[in-house]
C-alpha atoms as a PDB file:
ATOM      1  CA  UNK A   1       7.949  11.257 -13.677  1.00  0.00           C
ATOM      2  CA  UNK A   2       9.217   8.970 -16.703  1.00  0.00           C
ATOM      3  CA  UNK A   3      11.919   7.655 -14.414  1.00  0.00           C
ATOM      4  CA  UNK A   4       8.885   6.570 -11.837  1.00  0.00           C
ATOM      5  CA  UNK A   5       7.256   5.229 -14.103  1.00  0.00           C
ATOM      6  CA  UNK A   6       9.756   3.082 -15.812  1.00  0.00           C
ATOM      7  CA  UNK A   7      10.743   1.898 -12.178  1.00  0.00           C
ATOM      8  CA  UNK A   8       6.902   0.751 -11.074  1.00  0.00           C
ATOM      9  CA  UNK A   9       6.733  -1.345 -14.288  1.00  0.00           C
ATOM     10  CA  UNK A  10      10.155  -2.770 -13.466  1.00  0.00           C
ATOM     11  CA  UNK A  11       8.766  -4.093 -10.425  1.00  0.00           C
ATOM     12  CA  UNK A  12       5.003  -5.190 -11.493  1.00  0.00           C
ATOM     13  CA  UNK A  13       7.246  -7.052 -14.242  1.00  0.00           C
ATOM     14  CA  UNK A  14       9.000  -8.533 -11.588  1.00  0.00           C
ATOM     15  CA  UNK A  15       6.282  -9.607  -9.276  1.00  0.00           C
ATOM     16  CA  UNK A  16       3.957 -10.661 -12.266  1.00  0.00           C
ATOM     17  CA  UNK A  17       6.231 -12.707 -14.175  1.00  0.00           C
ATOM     18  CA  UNK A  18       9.740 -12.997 -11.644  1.00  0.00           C
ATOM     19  CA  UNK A  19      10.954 -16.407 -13.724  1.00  0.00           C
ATOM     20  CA  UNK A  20      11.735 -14.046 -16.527  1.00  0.00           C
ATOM     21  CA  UNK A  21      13.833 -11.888 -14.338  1.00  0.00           C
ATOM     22  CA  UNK A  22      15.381 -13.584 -11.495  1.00  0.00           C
ATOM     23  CA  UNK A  23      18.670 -15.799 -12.130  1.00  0.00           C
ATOM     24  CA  UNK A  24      17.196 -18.230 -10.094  1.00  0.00           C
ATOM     25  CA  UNK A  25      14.680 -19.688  -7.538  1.00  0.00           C
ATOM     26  CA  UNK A  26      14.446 -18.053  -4.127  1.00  0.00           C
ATOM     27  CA  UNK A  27      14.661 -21.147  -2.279  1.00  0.00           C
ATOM     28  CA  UNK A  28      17.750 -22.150  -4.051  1.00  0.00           C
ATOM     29  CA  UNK A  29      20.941 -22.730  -2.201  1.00  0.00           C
ATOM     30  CA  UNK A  30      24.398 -23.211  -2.452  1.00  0.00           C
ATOM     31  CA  UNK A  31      26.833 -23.973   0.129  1.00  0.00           C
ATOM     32  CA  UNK A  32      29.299 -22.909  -1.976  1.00  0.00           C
ATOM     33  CA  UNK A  33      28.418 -19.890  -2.606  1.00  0.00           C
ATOM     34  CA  UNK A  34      27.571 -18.170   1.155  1.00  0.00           C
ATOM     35  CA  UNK A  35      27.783 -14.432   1.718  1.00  0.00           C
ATOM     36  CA  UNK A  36      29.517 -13.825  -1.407  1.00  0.00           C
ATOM     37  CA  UNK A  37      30.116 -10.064  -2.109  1.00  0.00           C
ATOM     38  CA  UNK A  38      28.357  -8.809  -5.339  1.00  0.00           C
ATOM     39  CA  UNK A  39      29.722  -9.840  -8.661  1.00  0.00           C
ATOM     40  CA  UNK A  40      29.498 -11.154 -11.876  1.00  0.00           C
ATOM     41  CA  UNK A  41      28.133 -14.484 -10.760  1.00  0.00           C
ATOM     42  CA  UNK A  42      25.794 -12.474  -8.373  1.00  0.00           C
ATOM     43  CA  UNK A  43      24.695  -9.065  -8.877  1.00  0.00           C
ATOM     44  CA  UNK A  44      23.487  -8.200  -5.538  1.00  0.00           C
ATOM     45  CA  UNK A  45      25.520 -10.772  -3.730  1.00  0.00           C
ATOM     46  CA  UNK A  46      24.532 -14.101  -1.811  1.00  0.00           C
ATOM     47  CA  UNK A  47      22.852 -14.179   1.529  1.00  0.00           C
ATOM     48  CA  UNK A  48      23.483 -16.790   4.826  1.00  0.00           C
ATOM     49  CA  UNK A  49      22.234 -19.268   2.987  1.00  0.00           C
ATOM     50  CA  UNK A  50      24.089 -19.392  -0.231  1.00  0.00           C
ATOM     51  CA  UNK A  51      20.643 -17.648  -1.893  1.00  0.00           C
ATOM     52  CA  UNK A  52      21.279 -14.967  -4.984  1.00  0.00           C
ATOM     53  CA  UNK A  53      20.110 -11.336  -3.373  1.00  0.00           C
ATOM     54  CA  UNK A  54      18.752 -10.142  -6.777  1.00  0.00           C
ATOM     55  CA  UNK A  55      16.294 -13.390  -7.128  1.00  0.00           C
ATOM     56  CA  UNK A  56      15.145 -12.751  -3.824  1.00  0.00           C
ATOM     57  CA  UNK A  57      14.550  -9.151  -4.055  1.00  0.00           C
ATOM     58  CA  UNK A  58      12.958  -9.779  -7.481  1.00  0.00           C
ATOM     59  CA  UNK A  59      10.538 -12.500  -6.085  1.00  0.00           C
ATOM     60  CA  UNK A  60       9.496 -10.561  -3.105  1.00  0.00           C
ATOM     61  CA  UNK A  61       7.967  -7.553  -5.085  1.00  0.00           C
ATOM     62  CA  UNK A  62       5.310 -10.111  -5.558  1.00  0.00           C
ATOM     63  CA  UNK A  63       4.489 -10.041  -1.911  1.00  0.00           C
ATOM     64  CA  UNK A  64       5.126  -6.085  -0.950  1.00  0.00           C
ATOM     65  CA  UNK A  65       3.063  -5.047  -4.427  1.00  0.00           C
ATOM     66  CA  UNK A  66      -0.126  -7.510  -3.352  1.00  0.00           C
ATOM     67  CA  UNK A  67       0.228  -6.041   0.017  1.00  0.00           C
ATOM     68  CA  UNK A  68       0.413  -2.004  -0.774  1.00  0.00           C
ATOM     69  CA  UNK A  69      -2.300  -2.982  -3.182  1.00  0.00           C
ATOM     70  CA  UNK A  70      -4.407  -5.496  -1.996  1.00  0.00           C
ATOM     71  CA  UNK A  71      -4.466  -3.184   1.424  1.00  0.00           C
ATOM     72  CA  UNK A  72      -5.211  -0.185  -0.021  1.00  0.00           C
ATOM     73  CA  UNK A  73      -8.467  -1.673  -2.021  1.00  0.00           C
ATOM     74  CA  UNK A  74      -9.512  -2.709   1.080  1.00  0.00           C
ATOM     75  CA  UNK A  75      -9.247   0.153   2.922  1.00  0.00           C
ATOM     76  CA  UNK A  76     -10.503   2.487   0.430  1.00  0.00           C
ATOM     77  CA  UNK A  77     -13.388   0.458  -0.311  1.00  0.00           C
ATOM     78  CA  UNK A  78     -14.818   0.570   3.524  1.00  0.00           C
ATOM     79  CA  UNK A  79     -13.632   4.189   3.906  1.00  0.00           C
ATOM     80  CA  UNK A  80     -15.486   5.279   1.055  1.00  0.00           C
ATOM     81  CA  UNK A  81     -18.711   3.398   1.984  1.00  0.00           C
ATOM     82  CA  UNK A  82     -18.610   4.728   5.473  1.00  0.00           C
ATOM     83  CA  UNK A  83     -17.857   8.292   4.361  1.00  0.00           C
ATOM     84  CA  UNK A  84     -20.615   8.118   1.897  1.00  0.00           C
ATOM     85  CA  UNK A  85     -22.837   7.166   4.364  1.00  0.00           C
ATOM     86  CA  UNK A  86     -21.703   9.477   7.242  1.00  0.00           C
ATOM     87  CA  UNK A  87     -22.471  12.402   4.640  1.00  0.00           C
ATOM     88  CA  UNK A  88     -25.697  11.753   2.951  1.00  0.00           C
ATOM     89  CA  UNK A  89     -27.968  10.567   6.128  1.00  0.00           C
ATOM     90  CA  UNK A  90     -26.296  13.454   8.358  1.00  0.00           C
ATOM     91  CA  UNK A  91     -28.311  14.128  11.445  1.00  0.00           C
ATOM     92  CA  UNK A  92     -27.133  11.331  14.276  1.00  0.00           C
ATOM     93  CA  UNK A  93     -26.105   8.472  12.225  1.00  0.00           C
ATOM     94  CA  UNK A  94     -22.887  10.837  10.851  1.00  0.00           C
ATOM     95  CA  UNK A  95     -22.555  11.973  14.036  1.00  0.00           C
ATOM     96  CA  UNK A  96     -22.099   8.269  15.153  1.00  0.00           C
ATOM     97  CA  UNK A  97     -19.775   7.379  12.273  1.00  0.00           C
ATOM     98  CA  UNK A  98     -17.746  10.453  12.554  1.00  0.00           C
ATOM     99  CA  UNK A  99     -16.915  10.292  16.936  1.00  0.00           C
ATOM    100  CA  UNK A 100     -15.986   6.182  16.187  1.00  0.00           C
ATOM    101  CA  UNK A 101     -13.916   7.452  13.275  1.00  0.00           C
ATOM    102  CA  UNK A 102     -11.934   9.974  15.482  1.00  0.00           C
ATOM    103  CA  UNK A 103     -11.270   7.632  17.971  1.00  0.00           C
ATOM    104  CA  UNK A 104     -10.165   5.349  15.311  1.00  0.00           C
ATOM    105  CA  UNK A 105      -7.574   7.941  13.958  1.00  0.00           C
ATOM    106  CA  UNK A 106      -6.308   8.508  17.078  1.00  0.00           C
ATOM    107  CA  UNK A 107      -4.083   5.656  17.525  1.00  0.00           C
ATOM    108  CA  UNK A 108      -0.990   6.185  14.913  1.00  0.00           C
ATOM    109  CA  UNK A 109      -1.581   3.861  11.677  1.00  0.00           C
ATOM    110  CA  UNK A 110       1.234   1.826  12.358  1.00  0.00           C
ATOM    111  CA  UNK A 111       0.949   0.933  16.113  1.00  0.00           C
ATOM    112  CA  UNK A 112      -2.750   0.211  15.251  1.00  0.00           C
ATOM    113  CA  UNK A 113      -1.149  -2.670  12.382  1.00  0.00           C
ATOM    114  CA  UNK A 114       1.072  -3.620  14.936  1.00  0.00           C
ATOM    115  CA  UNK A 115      -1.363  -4.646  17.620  1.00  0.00           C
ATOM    116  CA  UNK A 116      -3.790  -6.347  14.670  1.00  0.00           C
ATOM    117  CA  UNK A 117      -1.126  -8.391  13.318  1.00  0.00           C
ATOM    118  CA  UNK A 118       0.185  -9.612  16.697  1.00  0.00           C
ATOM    119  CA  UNK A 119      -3.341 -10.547  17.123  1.00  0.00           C
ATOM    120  CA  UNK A 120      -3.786 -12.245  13.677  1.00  0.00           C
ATOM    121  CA  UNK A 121      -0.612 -13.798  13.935  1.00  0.00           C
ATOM    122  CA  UNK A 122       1.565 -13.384  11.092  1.00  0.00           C
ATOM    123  CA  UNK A 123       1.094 -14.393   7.620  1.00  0.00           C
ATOM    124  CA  UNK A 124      -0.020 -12.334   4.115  1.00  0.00           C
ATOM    125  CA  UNK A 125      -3.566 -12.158   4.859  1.00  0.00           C
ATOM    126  CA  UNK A 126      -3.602 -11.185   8.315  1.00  0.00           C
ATOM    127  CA  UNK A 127      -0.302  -8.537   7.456  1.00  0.00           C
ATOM    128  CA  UNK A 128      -3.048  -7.475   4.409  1.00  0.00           C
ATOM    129  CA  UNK A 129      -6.196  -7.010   6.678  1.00  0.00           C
ATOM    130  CA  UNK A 130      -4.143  -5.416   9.452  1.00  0.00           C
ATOM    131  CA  UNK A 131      -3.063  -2.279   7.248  1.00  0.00           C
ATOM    132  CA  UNK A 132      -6.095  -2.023   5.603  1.00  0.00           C
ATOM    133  CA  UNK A 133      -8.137  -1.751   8.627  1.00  0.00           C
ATOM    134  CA  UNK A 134      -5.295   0.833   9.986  1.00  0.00           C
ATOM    135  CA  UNK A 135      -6.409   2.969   6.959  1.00  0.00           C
ATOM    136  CA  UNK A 136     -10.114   3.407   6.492  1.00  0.00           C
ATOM    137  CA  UNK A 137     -10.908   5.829   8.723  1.00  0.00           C
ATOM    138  CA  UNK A 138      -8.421   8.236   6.746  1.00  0.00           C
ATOM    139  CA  UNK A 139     -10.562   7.796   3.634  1.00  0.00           C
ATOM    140  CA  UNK A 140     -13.715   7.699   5.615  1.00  0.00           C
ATOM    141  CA  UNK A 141     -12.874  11.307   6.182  1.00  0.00           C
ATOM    142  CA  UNK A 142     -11.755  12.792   2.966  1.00  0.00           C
ATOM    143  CA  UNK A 143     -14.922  11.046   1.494  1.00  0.00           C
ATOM    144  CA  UNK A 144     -16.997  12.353   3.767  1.00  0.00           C
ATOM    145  CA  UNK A 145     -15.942  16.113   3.374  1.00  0.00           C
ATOM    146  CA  UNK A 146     -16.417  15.848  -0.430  1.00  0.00           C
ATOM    147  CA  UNK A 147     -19.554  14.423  -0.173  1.00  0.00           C
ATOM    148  CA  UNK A 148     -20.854  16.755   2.077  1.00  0.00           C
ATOM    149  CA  UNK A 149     -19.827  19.674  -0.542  1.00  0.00           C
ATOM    150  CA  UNK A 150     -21.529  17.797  -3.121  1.00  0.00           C
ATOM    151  CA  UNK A 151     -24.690  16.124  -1.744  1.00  0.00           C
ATOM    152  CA  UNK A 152     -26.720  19.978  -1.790  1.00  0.00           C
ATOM    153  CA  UNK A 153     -25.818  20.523  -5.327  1.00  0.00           C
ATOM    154  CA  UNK A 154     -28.690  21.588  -8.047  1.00  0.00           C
ATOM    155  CA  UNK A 155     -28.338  18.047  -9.860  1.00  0.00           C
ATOM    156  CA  UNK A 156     -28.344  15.637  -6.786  1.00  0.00           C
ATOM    157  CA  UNK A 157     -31.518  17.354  -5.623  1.00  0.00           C
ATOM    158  CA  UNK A 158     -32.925  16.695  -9.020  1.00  0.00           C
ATOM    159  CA  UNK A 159     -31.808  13.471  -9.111  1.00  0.00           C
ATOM    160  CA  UNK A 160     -33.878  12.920  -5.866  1.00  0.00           C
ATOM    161  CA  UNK A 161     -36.802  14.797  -7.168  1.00  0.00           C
ATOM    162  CA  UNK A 162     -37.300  12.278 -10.463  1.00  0.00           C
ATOM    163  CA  UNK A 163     -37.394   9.497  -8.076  1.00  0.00           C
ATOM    164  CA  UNK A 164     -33.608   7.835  -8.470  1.00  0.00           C
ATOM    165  CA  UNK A 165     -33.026   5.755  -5.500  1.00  0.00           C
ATOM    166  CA  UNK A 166     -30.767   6.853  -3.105  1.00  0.00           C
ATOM    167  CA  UNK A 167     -28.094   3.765  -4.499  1.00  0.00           C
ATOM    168  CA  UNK A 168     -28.514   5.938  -7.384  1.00  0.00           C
ATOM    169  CA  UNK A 169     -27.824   8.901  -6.049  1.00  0.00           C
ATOM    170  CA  UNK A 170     -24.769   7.812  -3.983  1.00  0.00           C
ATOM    171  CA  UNK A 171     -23.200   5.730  -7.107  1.00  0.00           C
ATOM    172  CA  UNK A 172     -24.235   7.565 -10.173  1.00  0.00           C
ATOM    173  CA  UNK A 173     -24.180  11.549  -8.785  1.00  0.00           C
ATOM    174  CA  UNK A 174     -22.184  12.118  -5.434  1.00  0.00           C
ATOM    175  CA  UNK A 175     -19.308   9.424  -5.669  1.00  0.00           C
ATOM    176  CA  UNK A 176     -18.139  10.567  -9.381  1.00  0.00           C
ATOM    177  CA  UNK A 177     -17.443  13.811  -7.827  1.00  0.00           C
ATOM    178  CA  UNK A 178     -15.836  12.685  -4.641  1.00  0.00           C
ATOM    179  CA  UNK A 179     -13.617  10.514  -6.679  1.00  0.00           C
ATOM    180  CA  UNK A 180     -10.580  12.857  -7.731  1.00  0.00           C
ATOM    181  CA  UNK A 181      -9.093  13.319  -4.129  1.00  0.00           C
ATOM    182  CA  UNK A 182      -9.393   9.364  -3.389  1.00  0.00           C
ATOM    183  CA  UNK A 183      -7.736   7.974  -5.979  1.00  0.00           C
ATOM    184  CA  UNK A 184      -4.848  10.223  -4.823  1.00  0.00           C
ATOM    185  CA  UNK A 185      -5.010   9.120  -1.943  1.00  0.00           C
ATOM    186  CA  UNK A 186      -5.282   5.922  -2.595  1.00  0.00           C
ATOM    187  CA  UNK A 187      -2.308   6.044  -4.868  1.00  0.00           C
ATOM    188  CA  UNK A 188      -0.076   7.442  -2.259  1.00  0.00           C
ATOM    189  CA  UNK A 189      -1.448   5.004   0.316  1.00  0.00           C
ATOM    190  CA  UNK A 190       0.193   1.898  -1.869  1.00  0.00           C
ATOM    191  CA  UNK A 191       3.752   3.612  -0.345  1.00  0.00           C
ATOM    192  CA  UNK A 192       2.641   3.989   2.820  1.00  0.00           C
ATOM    193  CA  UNK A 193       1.231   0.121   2.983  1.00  0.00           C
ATOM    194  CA  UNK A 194       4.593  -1.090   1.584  1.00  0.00           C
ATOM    195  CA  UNK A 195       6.230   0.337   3.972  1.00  0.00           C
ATOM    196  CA  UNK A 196       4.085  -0.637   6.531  1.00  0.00           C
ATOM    197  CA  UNK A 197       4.010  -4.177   5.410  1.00  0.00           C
ATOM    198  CA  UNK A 198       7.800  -4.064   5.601  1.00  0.00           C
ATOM    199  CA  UNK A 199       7.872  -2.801   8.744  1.00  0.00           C
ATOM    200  CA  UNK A 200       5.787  -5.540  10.225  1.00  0.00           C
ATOM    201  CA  UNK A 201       7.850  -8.046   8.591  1.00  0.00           C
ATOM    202  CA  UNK A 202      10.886  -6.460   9.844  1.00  0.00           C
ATOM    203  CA  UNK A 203       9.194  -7.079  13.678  1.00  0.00           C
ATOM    204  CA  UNK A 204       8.227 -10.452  12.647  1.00  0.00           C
ATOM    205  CA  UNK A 205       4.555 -10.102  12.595  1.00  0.00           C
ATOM    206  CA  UNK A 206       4.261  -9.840   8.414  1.00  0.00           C
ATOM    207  CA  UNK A 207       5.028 -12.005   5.649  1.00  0.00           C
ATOM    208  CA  UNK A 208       7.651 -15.129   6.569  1.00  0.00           C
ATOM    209  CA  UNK A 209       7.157 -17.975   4.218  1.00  0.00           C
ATOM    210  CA  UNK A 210       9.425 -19.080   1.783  1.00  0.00           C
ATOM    211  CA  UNK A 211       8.595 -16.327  -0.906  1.00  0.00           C
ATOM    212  CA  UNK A 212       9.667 -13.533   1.982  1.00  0.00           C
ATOM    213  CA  UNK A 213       8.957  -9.965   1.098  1.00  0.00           C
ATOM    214  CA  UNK A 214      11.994  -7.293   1.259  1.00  0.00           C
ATOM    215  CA  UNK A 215      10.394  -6.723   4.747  1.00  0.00           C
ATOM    216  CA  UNK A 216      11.522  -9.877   6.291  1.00  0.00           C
ATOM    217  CA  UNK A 217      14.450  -9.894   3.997  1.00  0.00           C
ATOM    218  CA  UNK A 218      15.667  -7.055   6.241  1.00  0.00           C
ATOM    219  CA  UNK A 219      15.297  -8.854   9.492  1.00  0.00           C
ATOM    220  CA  UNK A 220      17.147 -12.219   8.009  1.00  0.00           C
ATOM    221  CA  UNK A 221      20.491  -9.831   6.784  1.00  0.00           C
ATOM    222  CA  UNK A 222      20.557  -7.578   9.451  1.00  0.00           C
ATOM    223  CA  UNK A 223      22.556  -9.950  11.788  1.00  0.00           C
ATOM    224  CA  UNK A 224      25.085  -9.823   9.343  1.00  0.00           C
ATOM    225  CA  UNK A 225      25.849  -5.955   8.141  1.00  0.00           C
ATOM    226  CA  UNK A 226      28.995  -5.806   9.609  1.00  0.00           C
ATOM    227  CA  UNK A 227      30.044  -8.689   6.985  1.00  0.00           C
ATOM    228  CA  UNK A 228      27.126  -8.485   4.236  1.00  0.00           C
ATOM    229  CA  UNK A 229      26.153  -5.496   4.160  1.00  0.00           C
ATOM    230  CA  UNK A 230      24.786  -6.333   0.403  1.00  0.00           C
ATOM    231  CA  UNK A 231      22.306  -8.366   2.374  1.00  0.00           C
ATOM    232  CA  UNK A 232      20.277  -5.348   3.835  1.00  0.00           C
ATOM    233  CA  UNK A 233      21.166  -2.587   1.199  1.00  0.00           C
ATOM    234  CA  UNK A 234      19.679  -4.016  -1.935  1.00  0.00           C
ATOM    235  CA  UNK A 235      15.944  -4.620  -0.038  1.00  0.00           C
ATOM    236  CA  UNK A 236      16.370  -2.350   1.523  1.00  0.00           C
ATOM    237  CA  UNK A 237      16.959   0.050  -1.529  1.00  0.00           C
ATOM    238  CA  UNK A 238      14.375  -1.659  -3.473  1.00  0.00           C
ATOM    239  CA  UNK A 239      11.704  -0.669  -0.772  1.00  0.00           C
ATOM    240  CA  UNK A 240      13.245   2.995  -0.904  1.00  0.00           C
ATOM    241  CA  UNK A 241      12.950   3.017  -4.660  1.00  0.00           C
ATOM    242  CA  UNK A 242       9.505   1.759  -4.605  1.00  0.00           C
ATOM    243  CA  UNK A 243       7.648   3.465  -2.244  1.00  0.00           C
ATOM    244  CA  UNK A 244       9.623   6.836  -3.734  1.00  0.00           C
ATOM    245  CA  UNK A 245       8.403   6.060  -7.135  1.00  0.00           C
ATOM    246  CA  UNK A 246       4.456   5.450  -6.455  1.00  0.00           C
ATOM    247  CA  UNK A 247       4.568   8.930  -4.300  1.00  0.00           C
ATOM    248  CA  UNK A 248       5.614  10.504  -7.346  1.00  0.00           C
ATOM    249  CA  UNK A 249       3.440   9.388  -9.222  1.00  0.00           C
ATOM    250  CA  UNK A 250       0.695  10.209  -6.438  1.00  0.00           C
ATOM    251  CA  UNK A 251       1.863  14.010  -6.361  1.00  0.00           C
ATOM    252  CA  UNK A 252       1.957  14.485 -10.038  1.00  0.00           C
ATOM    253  CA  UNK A 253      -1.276  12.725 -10.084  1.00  0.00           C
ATOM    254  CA  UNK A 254      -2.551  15.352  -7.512  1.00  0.00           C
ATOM    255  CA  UNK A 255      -1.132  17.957  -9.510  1.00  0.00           C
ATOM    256  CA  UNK A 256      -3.047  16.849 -12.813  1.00  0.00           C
ATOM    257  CA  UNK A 257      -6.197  16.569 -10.884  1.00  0.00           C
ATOM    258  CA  UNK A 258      -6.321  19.601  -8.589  1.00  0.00           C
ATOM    259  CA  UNK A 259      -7.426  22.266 -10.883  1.00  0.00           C
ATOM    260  CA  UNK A 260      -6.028  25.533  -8.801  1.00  0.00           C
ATOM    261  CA  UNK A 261      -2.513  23.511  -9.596  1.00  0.00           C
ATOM    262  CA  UNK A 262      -4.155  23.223 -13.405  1.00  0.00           C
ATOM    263  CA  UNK A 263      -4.956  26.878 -13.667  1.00  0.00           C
ATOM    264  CA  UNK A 264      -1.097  27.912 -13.122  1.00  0.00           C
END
């Protein structure tokens, strides 16, 4: 847990303030200096272009954090609000909600991103909306079940008989309740949108500007493992250590908050 912890402020550090880590910029190059092996000089090594490995993989934590984030707020937020919904009118409007949702689910998370972004185009915003919308429909459905088990309790009915609105009722008495299993969710989907993020980068369809993330620092090494294999390993370990580290934390956090896991 401490060593989890210790490793997701490591990278916030590095994506909120990468000057103070990073040897230098990632758009510097030397010509001199081209697929050089890790050493003193160069901790992780230098890529195709005579770029330092460790800057890059220290600047584009930036870019995979504000997508597993940025995605997951997103995606939470509309899954909640249509699971909230879906539960307290019932009758045919959840009904409605819950067939499109199905149908939504059916198509795998990640094929679904694909076909957005390839849509979109690529680019941070589009890679962002494309994972998000991949993910509501998951929280539209844990949402849902919880409210349903809390929407016929003894204080939201007397909530509704003194009058409270039903904004109230949803904001102030069903969603406090509902809230527990979400944000564990919502803390293990930051992995899973890293990784998805990567993956669309890897394919081309994510984040390719001049800040890259470790994504589409994967495709531009990969031509050259045989050589570099420093090129692919230390993104490639930094999205392993990453998306390790916030499940961790999501499963101890699930732990914590579950209370038959409490009880033992």
């Amino acid at each position: 847990m401490a060593l989890s912890i210790t490793t997701l402020v490591f990278f916030a550090l590095c994506a909120l303030v990468p000057s103070w880590i990073a040897p230098s910029l990632p758009t510097d190059m030397h010509s001199d200096a081209i697929l050089h092996a890790p050493a003193a000089a160069h901790w992780f090594g230098t890529d195709q272009f005579g770029r330092d490995v460790f800057s890059l993989v220290v600047y584009g934590a930036r870019q995979s954090l504000l997508i597993g984030v940025a995605a997951v707020l997103i995606g939470c937020s509309v899954g909640v609000s249509f699971g909230l919904l879906a539960a307290y009118a019932g009758g045919w409007l959840d009904a409605l909600l819950m067939r499109f949702t199905d149908v939504w689910m059916a198509i795998p998370n990640l094929l679904l991103a694909i076909a957005i972004a390839t849509a979109l185009g690529p680019g941070l915003a589009n890679t962002i909306l494309a994972i998000s919308v991949a993910s509501i429909p998951r929280y539209a459905r844990v949402l849902r079940g919880q409210a349903m088990a809390v929407r016929g309790r003894s204080f939201v009915e007397a909530a509704r008989a003194s009058g409270a609105s039903h904004i109230a009722i949803l904001r102030g008495h069903i969603l406090p309740h509902c809230m527990a299993p979400i944000l564990v969710m919502a803390t293990l989907g930051v992995g899973s949108s890293i990784l998805a993020g990567s993956s669309l980068s890897f394919l081309g369809m994510g984040v390719n500007d001049e800040h890259p993330d470790w994504g589409y620092l994967l495709t531009q090494g990969r031509g050259y493992m045989t050589v570099a294999w420093w090129t692919v390993t230390f993104p490639g370990f930094a999205i392993t250590a990453l998306v390790v580290s916030v499940n961790l934390l999501g499963d101890a956090l699930r732990r914590r908050l579950d209370p038959r896991q409490a009880r033992r």
